[in-house]
C-alpha atoms as a PDB file:
ATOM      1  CA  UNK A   1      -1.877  24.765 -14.108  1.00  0.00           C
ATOM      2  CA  UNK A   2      -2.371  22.568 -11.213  1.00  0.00           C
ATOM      3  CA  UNK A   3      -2.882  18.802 -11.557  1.00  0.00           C
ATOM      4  CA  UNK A   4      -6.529  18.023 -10.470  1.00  0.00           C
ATOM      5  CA  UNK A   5      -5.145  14.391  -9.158  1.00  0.00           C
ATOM      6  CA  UNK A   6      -2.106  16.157  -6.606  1.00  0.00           C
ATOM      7  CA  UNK A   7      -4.321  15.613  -3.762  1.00  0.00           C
ATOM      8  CA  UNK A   8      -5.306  11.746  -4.405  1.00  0.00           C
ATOM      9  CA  UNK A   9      -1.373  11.212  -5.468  1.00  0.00           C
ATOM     10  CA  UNK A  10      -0.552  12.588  -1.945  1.00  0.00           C
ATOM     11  CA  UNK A  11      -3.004  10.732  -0.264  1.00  0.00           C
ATOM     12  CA  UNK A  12      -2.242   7.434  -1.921  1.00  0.00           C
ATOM     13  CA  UNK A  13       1.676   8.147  -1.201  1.00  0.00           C
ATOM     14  CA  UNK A  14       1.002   8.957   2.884  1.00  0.00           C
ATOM     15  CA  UNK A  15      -1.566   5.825   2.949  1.00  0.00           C
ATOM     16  CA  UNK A  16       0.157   3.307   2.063  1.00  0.00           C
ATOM     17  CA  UNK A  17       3.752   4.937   3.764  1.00  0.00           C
ATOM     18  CA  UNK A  18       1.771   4.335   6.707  1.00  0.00           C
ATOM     19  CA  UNK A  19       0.487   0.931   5.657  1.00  0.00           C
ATOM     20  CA  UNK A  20       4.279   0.392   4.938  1.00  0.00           C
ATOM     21  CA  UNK A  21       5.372   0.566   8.570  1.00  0.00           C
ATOM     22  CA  UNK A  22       4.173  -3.330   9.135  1.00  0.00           C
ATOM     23  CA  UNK A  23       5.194  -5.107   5.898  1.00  0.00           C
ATOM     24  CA  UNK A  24       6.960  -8.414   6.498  1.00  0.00           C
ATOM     25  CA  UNK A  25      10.023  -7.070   4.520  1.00  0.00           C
ATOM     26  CA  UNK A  26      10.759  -4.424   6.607  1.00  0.00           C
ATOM     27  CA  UNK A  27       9.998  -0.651   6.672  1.00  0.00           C
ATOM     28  CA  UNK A  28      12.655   0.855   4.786  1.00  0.00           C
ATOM     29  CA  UNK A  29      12.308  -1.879   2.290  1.00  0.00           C
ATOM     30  CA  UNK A  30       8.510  -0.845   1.794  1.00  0.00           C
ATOM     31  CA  UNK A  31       9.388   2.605   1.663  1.00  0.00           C
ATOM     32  CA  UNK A  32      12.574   2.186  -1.097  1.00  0.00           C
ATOM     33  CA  UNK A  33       9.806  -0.114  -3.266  1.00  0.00           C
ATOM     34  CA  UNK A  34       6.863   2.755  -2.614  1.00  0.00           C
ATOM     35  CA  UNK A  35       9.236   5.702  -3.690  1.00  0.00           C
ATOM     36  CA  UNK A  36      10.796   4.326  -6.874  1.00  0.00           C
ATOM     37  CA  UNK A  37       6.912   3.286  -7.823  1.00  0.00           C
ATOM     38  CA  UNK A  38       6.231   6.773  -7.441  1.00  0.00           C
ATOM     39  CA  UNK A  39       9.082   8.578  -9.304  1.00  0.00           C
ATOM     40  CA  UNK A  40       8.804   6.270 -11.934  1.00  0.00           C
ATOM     41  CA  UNK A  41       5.379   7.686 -12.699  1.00  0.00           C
ATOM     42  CA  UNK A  42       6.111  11.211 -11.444  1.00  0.00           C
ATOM     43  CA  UNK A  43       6.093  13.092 -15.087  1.00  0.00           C
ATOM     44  CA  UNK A  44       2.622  11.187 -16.396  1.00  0.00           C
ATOM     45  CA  UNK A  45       0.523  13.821 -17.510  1.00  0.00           C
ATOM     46  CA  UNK A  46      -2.504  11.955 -19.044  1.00  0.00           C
ATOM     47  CA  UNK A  47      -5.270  12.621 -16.714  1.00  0.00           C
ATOM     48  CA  UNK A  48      -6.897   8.693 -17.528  1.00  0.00           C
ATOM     49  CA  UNK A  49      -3.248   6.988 -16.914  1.00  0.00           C
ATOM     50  CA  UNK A  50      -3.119   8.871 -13.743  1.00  0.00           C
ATOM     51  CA  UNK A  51      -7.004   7.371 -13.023  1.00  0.00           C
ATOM     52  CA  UNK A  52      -5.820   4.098 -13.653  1.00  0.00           C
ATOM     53  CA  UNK A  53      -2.475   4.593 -11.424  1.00  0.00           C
ATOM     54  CA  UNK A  54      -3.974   5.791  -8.476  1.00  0.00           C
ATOM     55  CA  UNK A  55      -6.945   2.838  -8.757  1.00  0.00           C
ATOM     56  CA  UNK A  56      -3.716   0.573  -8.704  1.00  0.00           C
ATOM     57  CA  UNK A  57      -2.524   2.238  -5.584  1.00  0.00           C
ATOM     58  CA  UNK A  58      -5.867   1.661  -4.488  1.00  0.00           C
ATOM     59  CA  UNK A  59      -6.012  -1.967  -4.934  1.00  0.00           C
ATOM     60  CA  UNK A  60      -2.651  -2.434  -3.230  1.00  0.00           C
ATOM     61  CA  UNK A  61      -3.814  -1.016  -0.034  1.00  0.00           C
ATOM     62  CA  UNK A  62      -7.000  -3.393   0.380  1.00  0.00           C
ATOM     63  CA  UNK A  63      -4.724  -5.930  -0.669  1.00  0.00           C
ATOM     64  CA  UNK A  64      -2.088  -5.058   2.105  1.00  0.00           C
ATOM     65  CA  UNK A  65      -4.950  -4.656   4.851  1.00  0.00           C
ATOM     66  CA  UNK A  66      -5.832  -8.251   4.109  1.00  0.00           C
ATOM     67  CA  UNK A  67      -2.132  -9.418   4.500  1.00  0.00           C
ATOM     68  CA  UNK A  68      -2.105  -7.750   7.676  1.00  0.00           C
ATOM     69  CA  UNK A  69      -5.758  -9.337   8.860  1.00  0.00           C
ATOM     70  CA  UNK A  70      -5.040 -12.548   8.140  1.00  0.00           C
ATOM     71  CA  UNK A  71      -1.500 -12.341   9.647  1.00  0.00           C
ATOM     72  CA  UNK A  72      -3.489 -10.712  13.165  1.00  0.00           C
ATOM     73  CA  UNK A  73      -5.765 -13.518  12.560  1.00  0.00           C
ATOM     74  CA  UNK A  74      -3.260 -16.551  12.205  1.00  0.00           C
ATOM     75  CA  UNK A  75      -1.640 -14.881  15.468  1.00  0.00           C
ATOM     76  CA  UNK A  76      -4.602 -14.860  17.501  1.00  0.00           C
ATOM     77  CA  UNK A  77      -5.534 -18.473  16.318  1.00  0.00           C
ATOM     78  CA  UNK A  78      -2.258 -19.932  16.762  1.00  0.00           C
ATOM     79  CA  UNK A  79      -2.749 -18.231  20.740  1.00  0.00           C
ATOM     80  CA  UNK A  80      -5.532 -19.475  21.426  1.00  0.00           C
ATOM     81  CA  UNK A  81      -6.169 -22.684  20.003  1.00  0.00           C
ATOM     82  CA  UNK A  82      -4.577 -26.118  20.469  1.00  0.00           C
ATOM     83  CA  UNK A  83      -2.604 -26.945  16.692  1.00  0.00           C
ATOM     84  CA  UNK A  84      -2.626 -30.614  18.003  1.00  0.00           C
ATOM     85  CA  UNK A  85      -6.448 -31.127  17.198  1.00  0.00           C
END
């Protein structure tokens, strides 16, 4: 039987490997920490565990978009403004 979640799993896993590419860490750190997430969890069967795992996921990315805005946006006001006002 397949699992009905495979395709948000996959999604979820590519997404945030993606989001990965810019962490402050590094890449490969990002992508060592995202894999061993994802293998510890890789034999979870219970369809609301898996709900609440790929919600998780979901939080995490909004979470690292808003790293990287307010890291674009520190960058752009550190350019362009004077820091001795």
């Amino acid at each position: 039987m397949a699992n009905p979640f495979r395709g948000q799993v996959i999604r979820l896993y590519k997404t945030l490997l993606y989001l990965g590419r810019e962490y402050p860490q590094g890449a490969a750190y990002f992508r060592g920490r995202l894999k061993s997430a994802f293998m510890k969890n890789k034999d979870e069967t219970d369809p609301g565990k898996i709900q609440k795992l790929v919600a998780r996921g979901d939080f995490v990315i909004k979470e690292l978009e808003a790293l990287y805005f307010l890291r674009k946006y520190r960058a752009m006001k550190k350019r362009y403004y004077d820091p001795e006002k």
